[in-house]
PDB file of N, CA and C in Angstrom:
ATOM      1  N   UNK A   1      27.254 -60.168  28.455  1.00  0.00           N
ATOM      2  CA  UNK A   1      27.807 -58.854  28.701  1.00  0.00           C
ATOM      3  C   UNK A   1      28.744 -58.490  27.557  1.00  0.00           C
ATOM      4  N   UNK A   2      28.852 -57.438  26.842  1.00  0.00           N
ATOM      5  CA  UNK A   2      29.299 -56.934  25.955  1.00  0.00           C
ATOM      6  C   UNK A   2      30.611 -56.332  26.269  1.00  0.00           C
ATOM      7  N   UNK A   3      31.641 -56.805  25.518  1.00  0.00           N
ATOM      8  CA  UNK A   3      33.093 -56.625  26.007  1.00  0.00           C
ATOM      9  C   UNK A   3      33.794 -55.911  25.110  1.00  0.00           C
ATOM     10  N   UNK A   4      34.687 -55.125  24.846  1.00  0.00           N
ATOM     11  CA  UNK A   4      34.981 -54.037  24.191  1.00  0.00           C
ATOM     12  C   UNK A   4      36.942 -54.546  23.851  1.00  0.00           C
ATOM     13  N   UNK A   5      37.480 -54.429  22.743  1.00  0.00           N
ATOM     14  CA  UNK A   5      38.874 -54.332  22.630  1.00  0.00           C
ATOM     15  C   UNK A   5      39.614 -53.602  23.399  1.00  0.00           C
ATOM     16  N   UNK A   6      39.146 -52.530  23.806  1.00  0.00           N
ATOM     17  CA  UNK A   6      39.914 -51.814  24.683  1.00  0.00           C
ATOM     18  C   UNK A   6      38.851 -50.970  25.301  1.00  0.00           C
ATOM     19  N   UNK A   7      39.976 -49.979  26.596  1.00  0.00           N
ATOM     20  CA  UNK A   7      38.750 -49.322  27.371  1.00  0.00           C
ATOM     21  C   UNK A   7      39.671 -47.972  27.588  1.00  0.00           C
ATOM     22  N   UNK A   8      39.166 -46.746  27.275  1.00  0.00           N
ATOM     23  CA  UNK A   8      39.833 -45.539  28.173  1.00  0.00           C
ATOM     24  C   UNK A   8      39.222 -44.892  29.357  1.00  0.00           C
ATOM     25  N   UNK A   9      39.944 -45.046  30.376  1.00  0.00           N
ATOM     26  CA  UNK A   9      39.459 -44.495  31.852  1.00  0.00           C
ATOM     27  C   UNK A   9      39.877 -43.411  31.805  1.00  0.00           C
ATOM     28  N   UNK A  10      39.332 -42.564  31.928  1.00  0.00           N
ATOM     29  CA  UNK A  10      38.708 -40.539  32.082  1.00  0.00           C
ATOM     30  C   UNK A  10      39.066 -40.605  33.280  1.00  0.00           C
ATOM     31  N   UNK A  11      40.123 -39.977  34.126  1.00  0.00           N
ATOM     32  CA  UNK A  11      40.113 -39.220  35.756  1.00  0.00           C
ATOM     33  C   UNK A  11      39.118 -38.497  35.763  1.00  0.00           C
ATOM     34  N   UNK A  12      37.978 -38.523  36.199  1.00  0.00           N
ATOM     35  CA  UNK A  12      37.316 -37.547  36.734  1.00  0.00           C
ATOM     36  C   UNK A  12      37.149 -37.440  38.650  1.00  0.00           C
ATOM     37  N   UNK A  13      38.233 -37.577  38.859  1.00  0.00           N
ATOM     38  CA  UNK A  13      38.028 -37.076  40.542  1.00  0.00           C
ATOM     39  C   UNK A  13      38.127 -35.884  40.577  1.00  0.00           C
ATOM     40  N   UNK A  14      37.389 -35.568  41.807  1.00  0.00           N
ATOM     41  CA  UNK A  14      37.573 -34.277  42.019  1.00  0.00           C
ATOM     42  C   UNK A  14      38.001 -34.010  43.857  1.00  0.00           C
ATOM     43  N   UNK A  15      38.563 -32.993  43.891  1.00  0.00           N
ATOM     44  CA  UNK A  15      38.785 -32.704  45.285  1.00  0.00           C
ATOM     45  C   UNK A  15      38.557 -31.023  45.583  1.00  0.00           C
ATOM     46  N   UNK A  16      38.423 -31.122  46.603  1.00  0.00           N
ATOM     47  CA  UNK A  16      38.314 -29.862  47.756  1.00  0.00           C
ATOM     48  C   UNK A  16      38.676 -28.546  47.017  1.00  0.00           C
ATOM     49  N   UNK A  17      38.322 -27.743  46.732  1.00  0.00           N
ATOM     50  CA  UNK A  17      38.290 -26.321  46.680  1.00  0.00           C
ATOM     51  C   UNK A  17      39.810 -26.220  47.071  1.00  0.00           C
ATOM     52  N   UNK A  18      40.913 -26.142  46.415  1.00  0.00           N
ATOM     53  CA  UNK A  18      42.180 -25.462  47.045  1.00  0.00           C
ATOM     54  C   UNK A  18      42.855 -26.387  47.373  1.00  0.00           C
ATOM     55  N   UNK A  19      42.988 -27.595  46.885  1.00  0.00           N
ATOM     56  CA  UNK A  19      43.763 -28.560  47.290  1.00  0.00           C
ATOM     57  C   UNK A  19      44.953 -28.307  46.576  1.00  0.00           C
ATOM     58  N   UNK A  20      46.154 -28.822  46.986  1.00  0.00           N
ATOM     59  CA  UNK A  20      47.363 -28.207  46.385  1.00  0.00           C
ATOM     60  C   UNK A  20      47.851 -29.067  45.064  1.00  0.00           C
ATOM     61  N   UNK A  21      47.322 -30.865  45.412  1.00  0.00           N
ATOM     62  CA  UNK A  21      47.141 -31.401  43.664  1.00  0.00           C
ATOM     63  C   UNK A  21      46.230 -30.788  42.909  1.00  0.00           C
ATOM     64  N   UNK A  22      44.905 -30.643  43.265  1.00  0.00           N
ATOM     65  CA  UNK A  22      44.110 -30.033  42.116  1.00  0.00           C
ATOM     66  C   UNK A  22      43.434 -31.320  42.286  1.00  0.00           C
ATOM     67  N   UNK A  23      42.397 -30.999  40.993  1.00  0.00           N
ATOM     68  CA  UNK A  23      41.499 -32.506  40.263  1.00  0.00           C
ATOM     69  C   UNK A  23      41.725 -32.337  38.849  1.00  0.00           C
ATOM     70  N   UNK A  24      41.437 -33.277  38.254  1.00  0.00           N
ATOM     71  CA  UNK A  24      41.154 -33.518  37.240  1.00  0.00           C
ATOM     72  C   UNK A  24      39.524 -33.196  36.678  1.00  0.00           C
ATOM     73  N   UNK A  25      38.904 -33.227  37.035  1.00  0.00           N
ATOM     74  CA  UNK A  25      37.444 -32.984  37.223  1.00  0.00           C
ATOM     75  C   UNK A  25      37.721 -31.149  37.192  1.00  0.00           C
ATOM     76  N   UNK A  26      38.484 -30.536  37.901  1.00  0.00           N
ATOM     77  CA  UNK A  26      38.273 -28.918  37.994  1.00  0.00           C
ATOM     78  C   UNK A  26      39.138 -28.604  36.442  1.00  0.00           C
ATOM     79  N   UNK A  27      39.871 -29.370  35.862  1.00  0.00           N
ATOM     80  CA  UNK A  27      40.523 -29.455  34.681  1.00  0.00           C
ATOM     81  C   UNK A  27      39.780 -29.247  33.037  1.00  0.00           C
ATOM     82  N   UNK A  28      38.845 -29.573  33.893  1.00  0.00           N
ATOM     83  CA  UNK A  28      37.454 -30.332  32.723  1.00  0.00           C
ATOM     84  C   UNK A  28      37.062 -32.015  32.207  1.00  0.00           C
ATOM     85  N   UNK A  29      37.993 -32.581  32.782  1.00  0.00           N
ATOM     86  CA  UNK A  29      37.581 -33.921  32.693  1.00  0.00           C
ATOM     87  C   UNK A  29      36.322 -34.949  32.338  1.00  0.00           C
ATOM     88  N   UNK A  30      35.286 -34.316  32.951  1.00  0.00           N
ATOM     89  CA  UNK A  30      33.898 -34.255  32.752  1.00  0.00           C
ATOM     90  C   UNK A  30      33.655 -34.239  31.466  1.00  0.00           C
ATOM     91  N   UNK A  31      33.816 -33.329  31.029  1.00  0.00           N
ATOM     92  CA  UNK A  31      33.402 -33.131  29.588  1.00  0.00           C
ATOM     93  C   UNK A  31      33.795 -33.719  28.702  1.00  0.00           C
ATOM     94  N   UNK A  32      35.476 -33.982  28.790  1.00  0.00           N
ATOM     95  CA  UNK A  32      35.932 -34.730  27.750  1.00  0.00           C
ATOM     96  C   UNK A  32      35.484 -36.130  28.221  1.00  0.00           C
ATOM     97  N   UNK A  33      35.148 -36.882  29.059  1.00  0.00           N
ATOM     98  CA  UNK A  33      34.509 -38.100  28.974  1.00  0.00           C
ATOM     99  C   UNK A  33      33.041 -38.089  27.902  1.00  0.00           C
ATOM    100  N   UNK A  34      32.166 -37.061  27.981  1.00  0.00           N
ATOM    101  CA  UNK A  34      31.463 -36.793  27.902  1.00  0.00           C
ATOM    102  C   UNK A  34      31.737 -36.699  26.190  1.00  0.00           C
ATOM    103  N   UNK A  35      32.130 -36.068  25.601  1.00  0.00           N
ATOM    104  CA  UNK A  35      33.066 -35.728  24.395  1.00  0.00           C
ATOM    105  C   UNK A  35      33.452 -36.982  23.784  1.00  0.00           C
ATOM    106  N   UNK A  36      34.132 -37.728  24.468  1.00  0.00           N
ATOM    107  CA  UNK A  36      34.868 -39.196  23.463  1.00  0.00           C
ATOM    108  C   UNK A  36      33.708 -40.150  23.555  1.00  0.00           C
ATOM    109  N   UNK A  37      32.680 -40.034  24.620  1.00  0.00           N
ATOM    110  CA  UNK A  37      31.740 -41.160  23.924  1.00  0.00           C
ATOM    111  C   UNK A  37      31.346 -40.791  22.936  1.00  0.00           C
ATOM    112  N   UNK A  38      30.931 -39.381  22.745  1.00  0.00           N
ATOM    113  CA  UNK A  38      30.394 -39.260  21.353  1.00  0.00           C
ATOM    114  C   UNK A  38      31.232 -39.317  20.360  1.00  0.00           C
ATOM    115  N   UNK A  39      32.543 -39.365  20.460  1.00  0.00           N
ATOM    116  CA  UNK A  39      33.509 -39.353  19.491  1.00  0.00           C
ATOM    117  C   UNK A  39      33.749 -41.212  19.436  1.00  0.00           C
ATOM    118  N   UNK A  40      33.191 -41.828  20.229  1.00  0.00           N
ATOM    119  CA  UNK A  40      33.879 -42.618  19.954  1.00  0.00           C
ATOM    120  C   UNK A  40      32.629 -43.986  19.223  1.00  0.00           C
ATOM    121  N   UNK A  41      31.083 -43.086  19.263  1.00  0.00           N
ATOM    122  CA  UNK A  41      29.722 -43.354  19.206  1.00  0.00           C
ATOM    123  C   UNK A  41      29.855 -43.263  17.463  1.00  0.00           C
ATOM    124  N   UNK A  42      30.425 -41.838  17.282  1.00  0.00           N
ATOM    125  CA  UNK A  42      30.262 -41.164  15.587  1.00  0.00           C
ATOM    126  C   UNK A  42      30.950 -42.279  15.374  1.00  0.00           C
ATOM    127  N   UNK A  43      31.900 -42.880  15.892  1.00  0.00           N
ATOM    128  CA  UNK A  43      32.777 -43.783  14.631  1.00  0.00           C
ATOM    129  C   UNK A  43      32.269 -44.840  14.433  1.00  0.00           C
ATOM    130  N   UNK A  44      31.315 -45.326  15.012  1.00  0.00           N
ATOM    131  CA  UNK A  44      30.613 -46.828  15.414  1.00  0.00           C
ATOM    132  C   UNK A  44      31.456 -47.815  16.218  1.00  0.00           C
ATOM    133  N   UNK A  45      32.318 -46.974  17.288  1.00  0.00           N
ATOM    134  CA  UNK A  45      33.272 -48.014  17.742  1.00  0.00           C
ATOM    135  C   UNK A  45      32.896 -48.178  19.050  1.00  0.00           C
ATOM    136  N   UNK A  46      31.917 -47.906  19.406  1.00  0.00           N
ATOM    137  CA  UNK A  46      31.057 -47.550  20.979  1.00  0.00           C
ATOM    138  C   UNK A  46      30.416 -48.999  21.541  1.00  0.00           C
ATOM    139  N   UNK A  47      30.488 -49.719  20.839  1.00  0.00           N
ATOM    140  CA  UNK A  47      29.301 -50.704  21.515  1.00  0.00           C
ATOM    141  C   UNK A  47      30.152 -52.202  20.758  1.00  0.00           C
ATOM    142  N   UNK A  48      31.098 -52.005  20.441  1.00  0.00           N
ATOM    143  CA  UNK A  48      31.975 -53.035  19.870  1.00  0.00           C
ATOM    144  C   UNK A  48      33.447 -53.500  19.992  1.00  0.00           C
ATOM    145  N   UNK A  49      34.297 -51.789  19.928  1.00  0.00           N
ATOM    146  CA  UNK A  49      35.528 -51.447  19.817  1.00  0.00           C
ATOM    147  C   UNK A  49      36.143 -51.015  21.200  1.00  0.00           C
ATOM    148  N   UNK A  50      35.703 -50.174  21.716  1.00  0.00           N
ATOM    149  CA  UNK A  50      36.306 -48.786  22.643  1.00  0.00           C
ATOM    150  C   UNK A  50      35.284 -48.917  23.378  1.00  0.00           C
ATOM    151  N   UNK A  51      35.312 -48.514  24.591  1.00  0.00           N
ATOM    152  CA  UNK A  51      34.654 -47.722  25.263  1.00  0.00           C
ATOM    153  C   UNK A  51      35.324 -46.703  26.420  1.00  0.00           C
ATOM    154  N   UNK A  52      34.502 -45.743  26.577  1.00  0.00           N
ATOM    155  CA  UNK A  52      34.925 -44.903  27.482  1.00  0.00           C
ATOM    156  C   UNK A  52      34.510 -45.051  28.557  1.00  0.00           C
ATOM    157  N   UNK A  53      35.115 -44.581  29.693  1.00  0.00           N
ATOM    158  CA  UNK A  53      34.670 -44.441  31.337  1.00  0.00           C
ATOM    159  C   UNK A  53      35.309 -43.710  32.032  1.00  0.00           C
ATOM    160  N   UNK A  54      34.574 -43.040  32.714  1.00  0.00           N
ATOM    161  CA  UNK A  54      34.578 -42.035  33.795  1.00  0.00           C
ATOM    162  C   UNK A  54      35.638 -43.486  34.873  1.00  0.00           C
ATOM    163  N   UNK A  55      36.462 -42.582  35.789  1.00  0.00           N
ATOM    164  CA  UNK A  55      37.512 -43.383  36.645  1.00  0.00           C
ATOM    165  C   UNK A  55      37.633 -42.155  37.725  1.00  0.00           C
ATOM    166  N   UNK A  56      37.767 -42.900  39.367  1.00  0.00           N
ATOM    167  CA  UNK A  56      38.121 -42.073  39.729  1.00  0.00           C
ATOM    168  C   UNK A  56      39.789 -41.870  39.796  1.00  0.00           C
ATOM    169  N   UNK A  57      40.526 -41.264  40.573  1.00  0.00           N
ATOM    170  CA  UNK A  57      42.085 -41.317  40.981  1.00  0.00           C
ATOM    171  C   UNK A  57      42.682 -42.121  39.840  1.00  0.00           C
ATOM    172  N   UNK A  58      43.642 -41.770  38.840  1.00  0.00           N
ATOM    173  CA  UNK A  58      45.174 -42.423  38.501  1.00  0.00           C
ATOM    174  C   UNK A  58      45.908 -41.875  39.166  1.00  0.00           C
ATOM    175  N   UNK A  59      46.508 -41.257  39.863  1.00  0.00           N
ATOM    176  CA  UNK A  59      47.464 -40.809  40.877  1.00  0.00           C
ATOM    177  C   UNK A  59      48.374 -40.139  39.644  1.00  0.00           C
ATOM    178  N   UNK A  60      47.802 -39.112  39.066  1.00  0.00           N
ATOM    179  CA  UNK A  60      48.663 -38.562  38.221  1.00  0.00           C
ATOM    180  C   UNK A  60      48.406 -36.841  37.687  1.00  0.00           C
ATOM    181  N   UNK A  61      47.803 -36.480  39.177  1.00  0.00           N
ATOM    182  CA  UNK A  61      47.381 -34.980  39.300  1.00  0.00           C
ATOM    183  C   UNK A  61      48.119 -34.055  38.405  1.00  0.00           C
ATOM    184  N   UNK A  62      49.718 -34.127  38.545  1.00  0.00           N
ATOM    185  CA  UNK A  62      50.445 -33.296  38.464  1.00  0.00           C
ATOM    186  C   UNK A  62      50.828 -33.000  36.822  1.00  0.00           C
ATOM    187  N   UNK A  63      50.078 -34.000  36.066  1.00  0.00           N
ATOM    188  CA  UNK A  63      49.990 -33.782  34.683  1.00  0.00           C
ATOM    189  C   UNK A  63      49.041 -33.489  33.831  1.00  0.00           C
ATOM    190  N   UNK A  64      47.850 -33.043  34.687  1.00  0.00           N
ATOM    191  CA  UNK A  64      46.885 -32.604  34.043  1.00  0.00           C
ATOM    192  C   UNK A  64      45.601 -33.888  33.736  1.00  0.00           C
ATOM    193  N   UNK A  65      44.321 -33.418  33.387  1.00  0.00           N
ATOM    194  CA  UNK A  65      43.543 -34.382  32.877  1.00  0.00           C
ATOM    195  C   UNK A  65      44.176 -36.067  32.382  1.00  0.00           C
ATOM    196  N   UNK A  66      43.766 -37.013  32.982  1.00  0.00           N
ATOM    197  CA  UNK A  66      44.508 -37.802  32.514  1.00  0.00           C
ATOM    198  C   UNK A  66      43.883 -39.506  32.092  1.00  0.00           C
ATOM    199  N   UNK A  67      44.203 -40.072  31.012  1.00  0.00           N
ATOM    200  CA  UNK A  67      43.342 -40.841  30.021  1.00  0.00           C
ATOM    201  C   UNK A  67      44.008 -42.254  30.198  1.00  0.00           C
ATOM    202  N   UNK A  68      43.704 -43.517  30.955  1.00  0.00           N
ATOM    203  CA  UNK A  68      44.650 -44.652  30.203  1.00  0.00           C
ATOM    204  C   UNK A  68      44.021 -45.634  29.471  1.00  0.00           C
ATOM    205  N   UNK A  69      44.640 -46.040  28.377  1.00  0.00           N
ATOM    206  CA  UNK A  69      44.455 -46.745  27.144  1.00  0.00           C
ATOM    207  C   UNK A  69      44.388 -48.232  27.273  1.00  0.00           C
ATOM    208  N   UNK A  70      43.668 -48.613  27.952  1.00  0.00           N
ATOM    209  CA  UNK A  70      43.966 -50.140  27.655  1.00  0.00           C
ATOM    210  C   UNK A  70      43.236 -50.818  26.422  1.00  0.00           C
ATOM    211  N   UNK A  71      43.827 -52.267  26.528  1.00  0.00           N
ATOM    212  CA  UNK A  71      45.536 -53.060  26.702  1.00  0.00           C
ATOM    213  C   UNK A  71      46.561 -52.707  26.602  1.00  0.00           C
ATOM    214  N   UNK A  72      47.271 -51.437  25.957  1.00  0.00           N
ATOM    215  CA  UNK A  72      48.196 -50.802  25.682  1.00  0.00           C
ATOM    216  C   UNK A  72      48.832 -50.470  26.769  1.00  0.00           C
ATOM    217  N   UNK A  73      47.682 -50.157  27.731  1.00  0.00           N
ATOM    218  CA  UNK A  73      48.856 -49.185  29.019  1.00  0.00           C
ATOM    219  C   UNK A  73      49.101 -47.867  28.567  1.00  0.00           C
ATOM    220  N   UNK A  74      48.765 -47.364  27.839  1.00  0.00           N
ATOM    221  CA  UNK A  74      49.015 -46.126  27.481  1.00  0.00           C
ATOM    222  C   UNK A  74      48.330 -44.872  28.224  1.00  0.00           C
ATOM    223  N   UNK A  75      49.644 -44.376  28.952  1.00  0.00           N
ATOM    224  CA  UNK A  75      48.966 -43.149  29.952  1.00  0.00           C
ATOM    225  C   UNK A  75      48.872 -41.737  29.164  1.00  0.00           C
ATOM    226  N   UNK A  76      47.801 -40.916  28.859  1.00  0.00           N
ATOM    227  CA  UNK A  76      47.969 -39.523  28.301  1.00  0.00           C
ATOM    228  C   UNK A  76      47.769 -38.754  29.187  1.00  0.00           C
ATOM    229  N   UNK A  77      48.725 -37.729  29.319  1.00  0.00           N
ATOM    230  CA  UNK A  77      48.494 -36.578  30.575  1.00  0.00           C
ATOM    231  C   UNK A  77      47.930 -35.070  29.948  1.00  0.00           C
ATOM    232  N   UNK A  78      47.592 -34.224  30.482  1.00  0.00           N
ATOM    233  CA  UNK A  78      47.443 -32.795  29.783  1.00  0.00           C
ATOM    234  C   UNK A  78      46.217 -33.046  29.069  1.00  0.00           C
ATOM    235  N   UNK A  79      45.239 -33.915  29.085  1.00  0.00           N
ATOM    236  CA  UNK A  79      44.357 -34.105  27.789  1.00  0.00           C
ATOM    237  C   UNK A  79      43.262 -33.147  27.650  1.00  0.00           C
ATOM    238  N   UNK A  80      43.001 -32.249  26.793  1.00  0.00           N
ATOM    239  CA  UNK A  80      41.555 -31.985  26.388  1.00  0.00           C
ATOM    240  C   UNK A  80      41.084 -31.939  24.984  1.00  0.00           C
ATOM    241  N   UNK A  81      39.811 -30.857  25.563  1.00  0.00           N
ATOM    242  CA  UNK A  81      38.645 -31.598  24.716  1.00  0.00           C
ATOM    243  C   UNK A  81      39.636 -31.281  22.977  1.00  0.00           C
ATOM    244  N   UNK A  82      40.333 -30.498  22.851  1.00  0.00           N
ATOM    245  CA  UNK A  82      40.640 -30.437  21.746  1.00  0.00           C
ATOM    246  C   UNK A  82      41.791 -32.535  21.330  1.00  0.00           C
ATOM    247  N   UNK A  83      42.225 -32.944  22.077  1.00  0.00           N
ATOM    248  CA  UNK A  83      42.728 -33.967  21.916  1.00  0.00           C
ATOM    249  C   UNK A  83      42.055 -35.388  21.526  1.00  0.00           C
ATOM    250  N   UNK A  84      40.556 -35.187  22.047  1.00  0.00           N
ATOM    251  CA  UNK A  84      39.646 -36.029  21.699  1.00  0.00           C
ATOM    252  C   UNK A  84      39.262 -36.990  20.632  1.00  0.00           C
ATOM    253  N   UNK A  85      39.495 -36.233  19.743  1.00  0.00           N
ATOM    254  CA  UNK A  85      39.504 -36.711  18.332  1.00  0.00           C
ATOM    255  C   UNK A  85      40.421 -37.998  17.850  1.00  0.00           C
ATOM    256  N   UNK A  86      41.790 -37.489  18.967  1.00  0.00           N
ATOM    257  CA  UNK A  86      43.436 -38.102  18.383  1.00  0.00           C
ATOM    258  C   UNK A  86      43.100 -39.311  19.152  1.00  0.00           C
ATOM    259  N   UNK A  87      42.621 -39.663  20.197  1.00  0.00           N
ATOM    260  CA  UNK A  87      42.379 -40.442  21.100  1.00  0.00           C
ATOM    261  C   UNK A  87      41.496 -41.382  20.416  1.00  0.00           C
ATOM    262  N   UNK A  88      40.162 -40.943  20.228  1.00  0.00           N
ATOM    263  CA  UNK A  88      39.034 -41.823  19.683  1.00  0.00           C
ATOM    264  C   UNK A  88      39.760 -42.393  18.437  1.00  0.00           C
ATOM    265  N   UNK A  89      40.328 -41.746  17.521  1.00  0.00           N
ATOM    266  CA  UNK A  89      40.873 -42.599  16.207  1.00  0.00           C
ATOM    267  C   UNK A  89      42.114 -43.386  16.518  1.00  0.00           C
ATOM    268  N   UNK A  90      42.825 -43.223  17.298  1.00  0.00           N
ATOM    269  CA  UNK A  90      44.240 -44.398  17.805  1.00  0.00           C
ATOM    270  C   UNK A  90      43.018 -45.089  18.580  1.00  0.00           C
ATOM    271  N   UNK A  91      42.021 -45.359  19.440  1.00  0.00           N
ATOM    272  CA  UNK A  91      41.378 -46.310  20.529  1.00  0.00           C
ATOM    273  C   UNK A  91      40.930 -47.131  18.568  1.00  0.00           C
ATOM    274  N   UNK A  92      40.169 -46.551  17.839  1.00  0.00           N
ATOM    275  CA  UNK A  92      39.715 -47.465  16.681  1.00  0.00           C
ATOM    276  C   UNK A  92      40.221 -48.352  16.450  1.00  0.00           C
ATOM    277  N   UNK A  93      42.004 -47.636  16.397  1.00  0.00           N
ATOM    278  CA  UNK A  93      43.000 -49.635  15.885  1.00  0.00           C
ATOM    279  C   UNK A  93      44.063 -50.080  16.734  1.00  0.00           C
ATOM    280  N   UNK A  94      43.577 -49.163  17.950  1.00  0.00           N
ATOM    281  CA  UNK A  94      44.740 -49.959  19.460  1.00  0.00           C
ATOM    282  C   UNK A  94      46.187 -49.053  19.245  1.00  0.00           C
ATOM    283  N   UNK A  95      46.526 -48.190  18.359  1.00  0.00           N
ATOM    284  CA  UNK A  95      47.112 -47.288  18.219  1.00  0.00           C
ATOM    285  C   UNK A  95      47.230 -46.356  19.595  1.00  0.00           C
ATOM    286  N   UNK A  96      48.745 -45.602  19.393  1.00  0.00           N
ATOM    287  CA  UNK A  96      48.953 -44.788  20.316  1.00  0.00           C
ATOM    288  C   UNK A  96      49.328 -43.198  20.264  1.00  0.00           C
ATOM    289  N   UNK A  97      48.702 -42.089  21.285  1.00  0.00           N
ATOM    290  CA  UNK A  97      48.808 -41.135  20.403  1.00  0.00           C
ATOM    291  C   UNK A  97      50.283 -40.391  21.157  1.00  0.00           C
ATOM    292  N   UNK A  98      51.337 -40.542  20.353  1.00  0.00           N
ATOM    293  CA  UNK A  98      52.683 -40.320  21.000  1.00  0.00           C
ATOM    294  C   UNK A  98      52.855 -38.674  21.853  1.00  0.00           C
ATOM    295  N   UNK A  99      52.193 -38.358  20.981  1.00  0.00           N
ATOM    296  CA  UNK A  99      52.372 -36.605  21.990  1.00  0.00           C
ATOM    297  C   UNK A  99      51.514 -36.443  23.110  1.00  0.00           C
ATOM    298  N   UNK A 100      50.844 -37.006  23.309  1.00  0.00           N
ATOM    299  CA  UNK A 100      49.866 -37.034  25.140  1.00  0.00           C
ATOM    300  C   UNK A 100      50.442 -38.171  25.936  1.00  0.00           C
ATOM    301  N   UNK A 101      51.354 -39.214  25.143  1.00  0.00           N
ATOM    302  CA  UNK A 101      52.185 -40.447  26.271  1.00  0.00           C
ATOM    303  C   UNK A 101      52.870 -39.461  27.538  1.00  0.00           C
ATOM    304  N   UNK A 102      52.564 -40.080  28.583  1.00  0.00           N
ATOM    305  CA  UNK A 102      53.109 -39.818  29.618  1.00  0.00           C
ATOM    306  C   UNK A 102      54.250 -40.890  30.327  1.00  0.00           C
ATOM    307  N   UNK A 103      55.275 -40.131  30.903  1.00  0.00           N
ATOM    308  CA  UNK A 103      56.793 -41.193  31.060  1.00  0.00           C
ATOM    309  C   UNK A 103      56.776 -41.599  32.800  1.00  0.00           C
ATOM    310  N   UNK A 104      56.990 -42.469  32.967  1.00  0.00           N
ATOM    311  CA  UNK A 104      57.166 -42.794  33.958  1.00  0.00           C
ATOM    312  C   UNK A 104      57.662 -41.014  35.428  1.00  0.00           C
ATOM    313  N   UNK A 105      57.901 -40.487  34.601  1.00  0.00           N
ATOM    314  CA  UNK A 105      58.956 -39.423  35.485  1.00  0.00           C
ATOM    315  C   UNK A 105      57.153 -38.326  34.961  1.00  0.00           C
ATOM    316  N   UNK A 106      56.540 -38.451  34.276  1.00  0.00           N
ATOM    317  CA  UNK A 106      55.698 -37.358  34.029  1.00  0.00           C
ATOM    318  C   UNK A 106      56.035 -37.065  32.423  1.00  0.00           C
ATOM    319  N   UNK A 107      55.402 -36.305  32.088  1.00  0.00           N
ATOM    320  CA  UNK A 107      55.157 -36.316  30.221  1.00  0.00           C
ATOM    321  C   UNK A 107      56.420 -36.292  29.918  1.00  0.00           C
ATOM    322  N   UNK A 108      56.167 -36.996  28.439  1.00  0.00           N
ATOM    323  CA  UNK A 108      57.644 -37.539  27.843  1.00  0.00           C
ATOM    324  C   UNK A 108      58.625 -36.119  27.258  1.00  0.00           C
TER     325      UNK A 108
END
């Protein structure tokens, strides 16, 4: 089985029409999973380095789309598809991308 340096889990849950957290999935979540494999495919870091995955629930509605970085632990909140890029090139060397870190209390 093929094991990867690190892994980013994509929230893509989704909930109910009108729920008062929201989803991540109604955010666009979807896509940007969808988005960093290929971003993370172009770099050749897909099948060696990184990989991406769809996740359901981080319990972190209230900050938007949300990405964690492992081994790092690194939580990004607010993420889209325009952020993709910053993500796939910090996942390349275990790097972190400081302006999507999210703080214990919610974005830094």
């Amino acid at each position: 089985m093929p094991t990867r340096q690190r892994y980013l889990f994509v929230c893509t849950n989704r909930r109910p029409e009108g729920h008062p957290k929201g989803s991540c999935a109604d955010k666009g979540s979807e896509a940007i999973v969808v988005k960093l494999k290929e971003a993370l495919a172009a770099r050749g870091l897909a099948k060696t380095v990184a990989r991406a995955c769809s996740s359901s629930c981080l319990d972190l509605c209230e900050v938007g789309v949300t990405v964690v970085q492992e081994p790092e632990h690194a939580v990004y909140g607010g993420v889209t598809l325009d952020d993709v890029d910053a993500i796939a090139d910090a996942a390349a060397t275990g790097a972190v991308v400081q302006r999507l870190l999210v703080s214990a209390s919610g974005k830094e």
